[in-house]
N, C-alpha and C. Protein backbone atom coordinates (compact mmCIF):
# COMPACT_ATOMS: atom_id res chain seq x y z
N UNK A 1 -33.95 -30.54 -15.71
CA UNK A 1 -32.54 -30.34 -15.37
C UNK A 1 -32.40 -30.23 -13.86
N UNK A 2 -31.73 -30.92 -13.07
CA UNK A 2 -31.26 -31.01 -11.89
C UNK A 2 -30.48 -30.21 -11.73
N UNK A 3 -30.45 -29.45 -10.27
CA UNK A 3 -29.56 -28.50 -9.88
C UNK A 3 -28.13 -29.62 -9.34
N UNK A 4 -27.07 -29.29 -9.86
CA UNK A 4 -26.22 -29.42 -9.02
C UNK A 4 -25.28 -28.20 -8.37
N UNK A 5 -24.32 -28.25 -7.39
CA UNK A 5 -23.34 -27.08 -6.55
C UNK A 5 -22.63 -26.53 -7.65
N UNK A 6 -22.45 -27.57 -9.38
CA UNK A 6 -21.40 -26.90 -9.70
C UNK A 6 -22.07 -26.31 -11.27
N UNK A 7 -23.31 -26.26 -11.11
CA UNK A 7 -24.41 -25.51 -12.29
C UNK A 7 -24.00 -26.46 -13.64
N UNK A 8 -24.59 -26.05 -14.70
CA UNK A 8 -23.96 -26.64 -16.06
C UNK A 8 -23.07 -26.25 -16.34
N UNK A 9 -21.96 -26.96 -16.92
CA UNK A 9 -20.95 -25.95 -17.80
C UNK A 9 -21.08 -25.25 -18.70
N UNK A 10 -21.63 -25.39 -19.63
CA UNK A 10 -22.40 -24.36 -20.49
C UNK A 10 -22.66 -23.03 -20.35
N UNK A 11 -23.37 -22.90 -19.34
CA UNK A 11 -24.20 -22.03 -18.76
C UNK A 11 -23.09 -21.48 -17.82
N UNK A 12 -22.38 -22.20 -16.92
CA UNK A 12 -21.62 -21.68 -16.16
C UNK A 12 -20.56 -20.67 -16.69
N UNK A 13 -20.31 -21.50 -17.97
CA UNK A 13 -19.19 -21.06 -19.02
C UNK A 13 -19.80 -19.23 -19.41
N UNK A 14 -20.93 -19.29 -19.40
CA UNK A 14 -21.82 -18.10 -20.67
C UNK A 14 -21.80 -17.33 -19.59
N UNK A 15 -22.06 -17.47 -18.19
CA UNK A 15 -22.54 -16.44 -17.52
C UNK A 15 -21.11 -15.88 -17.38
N UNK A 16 -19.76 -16.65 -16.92
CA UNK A 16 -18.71 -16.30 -16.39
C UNK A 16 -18.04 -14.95 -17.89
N UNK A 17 -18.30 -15.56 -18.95
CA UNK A 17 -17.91 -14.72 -19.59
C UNK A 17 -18.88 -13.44 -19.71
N UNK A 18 -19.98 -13.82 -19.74
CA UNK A 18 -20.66 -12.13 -19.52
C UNK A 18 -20.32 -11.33 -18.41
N UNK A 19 -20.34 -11.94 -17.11
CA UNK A 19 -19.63 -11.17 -16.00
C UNK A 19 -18.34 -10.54 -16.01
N UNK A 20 -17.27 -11.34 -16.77
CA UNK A 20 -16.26 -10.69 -17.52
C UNK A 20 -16.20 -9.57 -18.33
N UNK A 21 -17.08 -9.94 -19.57
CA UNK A 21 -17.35 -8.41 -19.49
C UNK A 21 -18.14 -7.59 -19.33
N UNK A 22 -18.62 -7.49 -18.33
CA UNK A 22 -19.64 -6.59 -18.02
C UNK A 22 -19.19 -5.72 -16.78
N UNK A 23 -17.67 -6.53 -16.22
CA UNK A 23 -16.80 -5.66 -15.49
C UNK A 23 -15.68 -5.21 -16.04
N UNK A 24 -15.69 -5.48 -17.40
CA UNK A 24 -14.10 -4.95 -18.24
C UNK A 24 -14.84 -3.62 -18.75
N UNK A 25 -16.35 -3.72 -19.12
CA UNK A 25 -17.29 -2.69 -19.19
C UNK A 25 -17.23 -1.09 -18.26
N UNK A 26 -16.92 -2.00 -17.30
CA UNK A 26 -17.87 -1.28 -16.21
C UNK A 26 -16.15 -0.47 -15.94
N UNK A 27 -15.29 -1.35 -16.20
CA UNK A 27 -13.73 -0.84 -15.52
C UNK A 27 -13.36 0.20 -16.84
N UNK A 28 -13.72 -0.24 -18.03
CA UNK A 28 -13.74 1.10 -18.94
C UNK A 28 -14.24 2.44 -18.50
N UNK A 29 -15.42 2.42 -18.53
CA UNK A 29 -16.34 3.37 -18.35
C UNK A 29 -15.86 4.11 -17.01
N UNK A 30 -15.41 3.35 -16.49
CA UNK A 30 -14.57 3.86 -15.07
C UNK A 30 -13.18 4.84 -15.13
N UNK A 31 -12.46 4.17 -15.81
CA UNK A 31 -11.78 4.64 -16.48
C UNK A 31 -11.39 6.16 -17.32
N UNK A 32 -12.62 5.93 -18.35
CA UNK A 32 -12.68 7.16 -18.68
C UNK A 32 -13.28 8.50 -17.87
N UNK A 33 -14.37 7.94 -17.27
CA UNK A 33 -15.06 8.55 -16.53
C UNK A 33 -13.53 9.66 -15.69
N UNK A 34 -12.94 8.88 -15.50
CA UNK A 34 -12.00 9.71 -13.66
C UNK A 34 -10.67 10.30 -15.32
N UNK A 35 -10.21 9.88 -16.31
CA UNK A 35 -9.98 10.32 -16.60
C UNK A 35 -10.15 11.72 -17.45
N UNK A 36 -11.25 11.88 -17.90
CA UNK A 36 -11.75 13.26 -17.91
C UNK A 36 -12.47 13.86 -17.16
N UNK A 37 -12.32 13.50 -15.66
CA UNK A 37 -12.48 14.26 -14.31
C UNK A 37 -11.28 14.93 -14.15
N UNK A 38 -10.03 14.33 -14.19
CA UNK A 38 -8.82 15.10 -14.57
C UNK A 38 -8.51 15.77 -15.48
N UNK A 39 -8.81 15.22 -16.48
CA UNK A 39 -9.13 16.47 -17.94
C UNK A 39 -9.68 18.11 -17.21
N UNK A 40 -10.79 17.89 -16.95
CA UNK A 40 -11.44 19.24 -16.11
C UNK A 40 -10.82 19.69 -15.42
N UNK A 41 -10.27 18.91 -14.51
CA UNK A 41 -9.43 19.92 -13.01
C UNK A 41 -8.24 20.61 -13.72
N UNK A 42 -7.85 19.68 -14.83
CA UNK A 42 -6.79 20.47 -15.00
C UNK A 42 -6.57 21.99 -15.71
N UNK A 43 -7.43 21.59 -16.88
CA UNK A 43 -7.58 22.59 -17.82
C UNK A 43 -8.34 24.20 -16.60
N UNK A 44 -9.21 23.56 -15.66
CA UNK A 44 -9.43 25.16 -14.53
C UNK A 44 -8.75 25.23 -13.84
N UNK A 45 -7.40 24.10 -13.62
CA UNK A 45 -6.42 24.54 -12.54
C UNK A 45 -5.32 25.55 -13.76
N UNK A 46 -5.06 24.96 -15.13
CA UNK A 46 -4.56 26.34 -16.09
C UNK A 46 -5.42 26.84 -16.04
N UNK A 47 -6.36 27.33 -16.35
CA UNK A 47 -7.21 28.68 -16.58
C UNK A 47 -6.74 29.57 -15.15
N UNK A 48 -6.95 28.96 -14.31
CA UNK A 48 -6.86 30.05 -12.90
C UNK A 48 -5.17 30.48 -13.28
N UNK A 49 -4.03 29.67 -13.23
CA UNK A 49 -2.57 30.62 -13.14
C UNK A 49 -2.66 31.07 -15.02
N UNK A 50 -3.59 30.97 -16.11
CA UNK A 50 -3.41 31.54 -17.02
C UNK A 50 -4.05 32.90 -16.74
N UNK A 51 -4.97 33.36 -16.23
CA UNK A 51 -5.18 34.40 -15.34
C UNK A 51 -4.66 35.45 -14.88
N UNK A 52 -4.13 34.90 -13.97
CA UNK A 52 -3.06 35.16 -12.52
C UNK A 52 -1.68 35.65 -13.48
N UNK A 53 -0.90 34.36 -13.79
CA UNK A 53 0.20 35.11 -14.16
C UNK A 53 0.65 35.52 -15.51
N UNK A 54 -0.28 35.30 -16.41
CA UNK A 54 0.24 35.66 -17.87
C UNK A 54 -0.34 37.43 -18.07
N UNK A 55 -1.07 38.26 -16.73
CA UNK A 55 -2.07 39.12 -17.41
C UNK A 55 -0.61 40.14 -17.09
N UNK A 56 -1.02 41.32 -18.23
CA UNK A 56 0.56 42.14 -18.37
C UNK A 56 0.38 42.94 -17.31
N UNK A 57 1.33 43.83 -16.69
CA UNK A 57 1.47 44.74 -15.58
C UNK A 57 0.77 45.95 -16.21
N UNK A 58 0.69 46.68 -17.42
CA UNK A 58 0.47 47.49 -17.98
C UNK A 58 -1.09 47.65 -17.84
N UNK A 59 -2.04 46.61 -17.82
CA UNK A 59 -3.22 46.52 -17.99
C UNK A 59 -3.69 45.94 -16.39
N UNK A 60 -3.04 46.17 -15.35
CA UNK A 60 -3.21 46.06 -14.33
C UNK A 60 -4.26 46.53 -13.56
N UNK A 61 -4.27 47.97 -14.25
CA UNK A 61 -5.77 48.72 -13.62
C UNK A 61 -6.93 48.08 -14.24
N UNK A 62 -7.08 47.54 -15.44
CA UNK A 62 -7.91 47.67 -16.07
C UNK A 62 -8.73 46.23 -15.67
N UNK A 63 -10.43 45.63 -15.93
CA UNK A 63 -10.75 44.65 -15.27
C UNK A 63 -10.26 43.44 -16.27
N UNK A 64 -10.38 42.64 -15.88
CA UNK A 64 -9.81 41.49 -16.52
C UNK A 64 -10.71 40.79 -17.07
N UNK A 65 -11.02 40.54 -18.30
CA UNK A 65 -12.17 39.97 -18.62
C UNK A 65 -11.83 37.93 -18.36
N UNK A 66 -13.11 37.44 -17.99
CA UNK A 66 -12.92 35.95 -17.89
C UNK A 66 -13.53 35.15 -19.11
């Protein structure tokens, strides 16, 4: 098989679609990834004002368990 500039089609065809997905892959995984990075921040950005402002005045002295 001779090389030509514009490869086989075949082949050109097989690779283009694996590269396809192997970045629809990669853009998933990405995806989820940063979306339950936000999952986390958020749920300890509530935990800190569930803390802070839900604890009663009455129990003010007392330590706050975490």
């Amino acid at each position: 098989m001779k090389e030509t500039s514009g490869n086989h089609p075949e082949i050109s065809f097989y690779d283009n679609q694996e590269i396809e997905y192997y970045i629809h892959k990669a853009r998933v995984m990405r995806a989820l990834y940063i979306a339950a990075m936000f999952r986390r921040i958020g749920i300890r950005i509530m935990n800190l004002f569930k803390h802070t402002r839900h604890t009663p005045s009455h129990r003010a002295g007392k330590p706050v368990r975490v």
